[in-house]
Protein backbone atom coordinates (compact mmCIF):
# COMPACT_ATOMS: atom_id res chain seq x y z
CA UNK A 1 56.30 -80.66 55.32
CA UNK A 2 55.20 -77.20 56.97
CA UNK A 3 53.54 -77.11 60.27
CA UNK A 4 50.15 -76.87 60.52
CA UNK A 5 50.10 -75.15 63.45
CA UNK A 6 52.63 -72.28 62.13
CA UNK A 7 50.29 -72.00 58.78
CA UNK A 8 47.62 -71.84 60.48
CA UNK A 9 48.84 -69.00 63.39
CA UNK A 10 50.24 -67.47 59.87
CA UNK A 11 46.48 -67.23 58.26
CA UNK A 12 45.01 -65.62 61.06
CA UNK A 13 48.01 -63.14 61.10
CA UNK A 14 47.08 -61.65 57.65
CA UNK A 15 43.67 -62.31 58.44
CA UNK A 16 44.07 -59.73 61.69
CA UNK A 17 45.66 -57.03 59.39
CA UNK A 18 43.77 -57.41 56.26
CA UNK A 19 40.77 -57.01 58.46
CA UNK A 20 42.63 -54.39 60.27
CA UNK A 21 43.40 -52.67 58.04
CA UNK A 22 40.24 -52.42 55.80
CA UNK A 23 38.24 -51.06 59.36
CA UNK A 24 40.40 -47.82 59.06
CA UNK A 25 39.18 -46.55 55.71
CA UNK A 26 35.82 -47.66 56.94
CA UNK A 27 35.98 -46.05 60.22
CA UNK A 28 37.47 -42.92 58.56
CA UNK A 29 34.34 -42.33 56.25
CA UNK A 30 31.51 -44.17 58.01
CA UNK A 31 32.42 -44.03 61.77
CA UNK A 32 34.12 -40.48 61.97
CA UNK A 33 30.98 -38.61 61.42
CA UNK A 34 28.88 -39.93 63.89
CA UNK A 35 32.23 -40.73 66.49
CA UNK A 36 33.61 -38.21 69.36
CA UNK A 37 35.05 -36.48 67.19
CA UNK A 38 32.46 -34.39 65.77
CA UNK A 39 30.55 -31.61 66.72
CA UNK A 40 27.41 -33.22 68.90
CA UNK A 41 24.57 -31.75 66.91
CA UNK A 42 26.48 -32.99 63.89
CA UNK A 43 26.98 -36.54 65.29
CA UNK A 44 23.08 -36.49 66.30
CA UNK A 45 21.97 -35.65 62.67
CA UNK A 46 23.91 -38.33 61.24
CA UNK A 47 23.43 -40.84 63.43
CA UNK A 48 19.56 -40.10 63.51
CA UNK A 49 19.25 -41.30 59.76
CA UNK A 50 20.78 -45.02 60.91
CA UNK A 51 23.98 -44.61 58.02
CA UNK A 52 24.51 -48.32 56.98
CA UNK A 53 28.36 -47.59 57.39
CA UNK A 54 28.11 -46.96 61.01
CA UNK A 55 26.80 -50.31 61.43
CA UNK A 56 28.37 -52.26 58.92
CA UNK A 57 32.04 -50.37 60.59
CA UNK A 58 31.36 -51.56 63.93
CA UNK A 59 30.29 -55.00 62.45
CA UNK A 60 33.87 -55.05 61.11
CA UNK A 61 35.23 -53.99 64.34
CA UNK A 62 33.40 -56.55 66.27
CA UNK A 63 35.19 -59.55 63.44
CA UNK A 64 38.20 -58.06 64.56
CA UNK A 65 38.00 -58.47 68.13
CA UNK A 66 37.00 -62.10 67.54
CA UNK A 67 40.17 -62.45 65.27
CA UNK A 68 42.32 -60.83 67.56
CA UNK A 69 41.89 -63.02 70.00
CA UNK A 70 41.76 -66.38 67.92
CA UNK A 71 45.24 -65.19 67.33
CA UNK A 72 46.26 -64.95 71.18
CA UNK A 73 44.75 -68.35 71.49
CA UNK A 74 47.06 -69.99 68.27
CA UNK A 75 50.06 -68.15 69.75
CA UNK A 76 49.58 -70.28 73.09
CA UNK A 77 50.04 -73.49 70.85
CA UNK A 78 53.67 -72.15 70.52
CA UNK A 79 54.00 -72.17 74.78
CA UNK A 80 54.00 -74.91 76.79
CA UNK A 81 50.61 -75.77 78.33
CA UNK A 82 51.63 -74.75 81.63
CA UNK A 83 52.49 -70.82 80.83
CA UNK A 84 50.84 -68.50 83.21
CA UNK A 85 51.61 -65.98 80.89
CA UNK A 86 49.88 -67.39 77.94
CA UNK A 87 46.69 -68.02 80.00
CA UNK A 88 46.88 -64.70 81.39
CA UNK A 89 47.16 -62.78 78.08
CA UNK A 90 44.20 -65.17 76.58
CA UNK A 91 41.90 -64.43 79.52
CA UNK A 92 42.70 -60.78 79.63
CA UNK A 93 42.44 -60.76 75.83
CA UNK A 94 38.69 -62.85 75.40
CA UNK A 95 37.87 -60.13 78.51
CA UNK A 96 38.28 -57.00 76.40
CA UNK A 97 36.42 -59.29 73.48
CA UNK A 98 33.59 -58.95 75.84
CA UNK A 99 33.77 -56.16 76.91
CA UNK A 100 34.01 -54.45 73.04
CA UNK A 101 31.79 -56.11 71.72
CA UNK A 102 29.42 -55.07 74.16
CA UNK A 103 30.31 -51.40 73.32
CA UNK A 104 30.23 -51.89 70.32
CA UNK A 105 26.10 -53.13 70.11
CA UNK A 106 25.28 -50.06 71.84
CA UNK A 107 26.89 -48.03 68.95
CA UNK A 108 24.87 -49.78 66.50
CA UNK A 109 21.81 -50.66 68.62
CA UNK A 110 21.16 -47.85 71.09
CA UNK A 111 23.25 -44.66 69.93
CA UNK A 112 21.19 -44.27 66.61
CA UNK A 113 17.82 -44.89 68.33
CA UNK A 114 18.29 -42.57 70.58
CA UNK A 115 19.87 -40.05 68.19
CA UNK A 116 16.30 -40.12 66.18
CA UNK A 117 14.48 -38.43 69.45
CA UNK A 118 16.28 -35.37 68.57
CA UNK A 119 18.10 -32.86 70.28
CA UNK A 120 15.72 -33.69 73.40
CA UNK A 121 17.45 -36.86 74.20
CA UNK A 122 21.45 -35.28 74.01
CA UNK A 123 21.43 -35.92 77.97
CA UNK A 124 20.50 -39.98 77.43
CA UNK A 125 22.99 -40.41 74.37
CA UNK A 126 26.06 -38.68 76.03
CA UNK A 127 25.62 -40.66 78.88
CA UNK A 128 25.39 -44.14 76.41
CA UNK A 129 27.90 -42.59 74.16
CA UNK A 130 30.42 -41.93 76.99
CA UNK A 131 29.95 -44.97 78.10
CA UNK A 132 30.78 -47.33 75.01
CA UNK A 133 33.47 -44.42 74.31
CA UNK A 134 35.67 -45.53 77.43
CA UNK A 135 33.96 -49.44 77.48
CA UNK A 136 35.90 -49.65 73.82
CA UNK A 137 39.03 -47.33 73.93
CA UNK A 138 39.69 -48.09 78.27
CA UNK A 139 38.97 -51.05 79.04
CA UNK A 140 38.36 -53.38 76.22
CA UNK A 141 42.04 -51.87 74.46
CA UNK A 142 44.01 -51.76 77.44
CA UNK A 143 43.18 -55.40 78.31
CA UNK A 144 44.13 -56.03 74.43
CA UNK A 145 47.29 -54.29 74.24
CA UNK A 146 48.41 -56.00 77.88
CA UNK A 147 48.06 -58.85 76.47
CA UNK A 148 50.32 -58.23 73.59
CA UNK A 149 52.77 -56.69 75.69
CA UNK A 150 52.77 -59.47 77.91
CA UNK A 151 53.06 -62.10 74.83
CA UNK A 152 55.88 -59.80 73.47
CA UNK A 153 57.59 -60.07 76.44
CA UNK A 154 56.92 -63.48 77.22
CA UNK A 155 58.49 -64.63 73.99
CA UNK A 156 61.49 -62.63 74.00
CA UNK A 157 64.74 -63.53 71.58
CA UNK A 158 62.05 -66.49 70.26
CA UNK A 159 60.90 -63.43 68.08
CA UNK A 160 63.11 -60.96 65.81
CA UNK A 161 63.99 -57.97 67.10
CA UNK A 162 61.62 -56.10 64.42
CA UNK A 163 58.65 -57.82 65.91
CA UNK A 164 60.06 -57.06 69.26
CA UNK A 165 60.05 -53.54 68.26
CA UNK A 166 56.20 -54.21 66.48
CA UNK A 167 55.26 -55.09 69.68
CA UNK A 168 56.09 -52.45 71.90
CA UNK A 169 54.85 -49.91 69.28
CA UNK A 170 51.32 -51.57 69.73
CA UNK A 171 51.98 -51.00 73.48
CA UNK A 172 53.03 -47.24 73.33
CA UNK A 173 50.12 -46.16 70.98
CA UNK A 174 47.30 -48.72 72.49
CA UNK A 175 47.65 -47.22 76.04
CA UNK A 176 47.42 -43.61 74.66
CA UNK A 177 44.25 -44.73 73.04
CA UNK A 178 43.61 -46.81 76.67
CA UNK A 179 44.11 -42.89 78.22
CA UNK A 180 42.29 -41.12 75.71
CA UNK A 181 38.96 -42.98 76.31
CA UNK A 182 39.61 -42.22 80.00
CA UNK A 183 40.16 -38.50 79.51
CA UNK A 184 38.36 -38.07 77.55
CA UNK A 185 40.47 -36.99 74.62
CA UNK A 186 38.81 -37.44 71.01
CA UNK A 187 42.58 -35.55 69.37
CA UNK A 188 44.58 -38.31 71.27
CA UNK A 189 42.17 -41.10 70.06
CA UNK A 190 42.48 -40.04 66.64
CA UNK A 191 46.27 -39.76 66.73
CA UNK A 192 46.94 -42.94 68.45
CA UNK A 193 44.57 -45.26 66.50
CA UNK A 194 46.24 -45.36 63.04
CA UNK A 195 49.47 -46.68 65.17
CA UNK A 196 47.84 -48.88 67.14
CA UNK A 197 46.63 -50.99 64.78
CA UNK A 198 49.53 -50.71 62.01
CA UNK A 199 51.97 -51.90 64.49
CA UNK A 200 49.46 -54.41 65.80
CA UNK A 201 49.10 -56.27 62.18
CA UNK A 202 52.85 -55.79 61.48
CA UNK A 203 53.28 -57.57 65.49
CA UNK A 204 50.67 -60.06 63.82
CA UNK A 205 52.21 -61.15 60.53
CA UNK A 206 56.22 -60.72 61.92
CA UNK A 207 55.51 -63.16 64.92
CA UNK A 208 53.82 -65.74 63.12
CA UNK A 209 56.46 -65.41 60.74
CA UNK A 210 59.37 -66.03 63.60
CA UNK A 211 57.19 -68.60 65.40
CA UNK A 212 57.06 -70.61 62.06
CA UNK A 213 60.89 -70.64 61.96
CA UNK A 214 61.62 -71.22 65.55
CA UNK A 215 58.56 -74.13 66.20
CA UNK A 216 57.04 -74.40 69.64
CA UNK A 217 58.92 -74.21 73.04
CA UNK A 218 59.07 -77.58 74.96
CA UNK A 219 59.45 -76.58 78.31
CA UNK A 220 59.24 -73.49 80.36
């Protein structure tokens, strides 16, 4: 009879990159306008007429920090209750939860209010804007992708050497976003993003997969 514990670790992988996944395309036409990225009077116009996208994007964003780190928590029911390293990469992972989702109200609350003053407010929104900009990509990723690094690590030959590789891909490309929030570097954002979260569902869905063959550990 399968494991309900594996099926279950194994729904809220495809959940992670189906929801993933779907953000991109959002992000790419609903997010991009008003992000970094563009031109600041650009980003002021659009933002100024509230686009449901931008909100609805970050809405999806904020699902998938809440996913992400239901995961963490399912892949700790493969450890023994003791890890450190389990605990660790939970609390580091539900602290960049907080931390993002924070961020991420102040993109849809505050950027577009402020955004409707007009030109006259730039000072106040850069300052907010730079703010949610390294909040989200800084500190709220780099606690995420440590603690997928440290679960990678932590589970070793338990998991194939594909989602080894998965893993450390996610760690690569989610501290160049981590760096390009602290820059700050819109170009490096938008290159490392699209990796960051492909190899981040494929770490998803190829763990779960290997956890469901191997069961949970016993002992440490």
């Amino acid at each position: 009879m399968p494991d309900p514990t594996a099926r279950r670790l194994e729904a809220l992988a495809w959940a992670n990159a189906v929801l993933h996944g779907f953000g991109l395309p959002v992000a790419w036409v609903g997010m991009r306008p008003g992000s970094v990225v563009m031109p600041l009077p650009d980003r002021l116009s659009y933002l100024a007429a509230h686009p449901p996208l931008w909100s609805w994007g970050w809405g999806i964003w904020m699902l998938c920090a809440l996913l992400l780190v239901a995961y963490m928590a399912g892949l700790g029911s493969f450890l023994p209750a003791h890890s450190a390293v389990a605990r660790l990469a939970l609390v580091l992972t539900a602290s960049g939860m907080a931390v993002d989702l924070l961020c991420d109200v102040l993109q849809i609350s505050v950027l577009p209010g402020i955004a409707a003053a007009g030109q006259s407010s730039s000072t106040l929104f850069l300052a907010f804007e730079g703010l949610a900009f390294t909040g989200g990509a800084t500190v709220a990723n780099g606690l995420y992708t440590t603690g997928v690094l440290l679960m990678t690590l932590r589970f070793g030959n338990r998991i194939r050497t594909p989602a080894r590789l998965a893993g450390y891909g996610t760690v690569v490309a989610g501290y160049a976003m981590a760096a390009a929030g602290l820059l700050p570097s819109p170009d490096l954002l938008q290159l490392s993003t699209g990796p960051t979260i492909g190899f981040f569902s494929l770490w998803t869905v190829l763990v779960a997969r290997d956890l469901h063959l191997s069961g949970p550990e016993n002992a440490d």
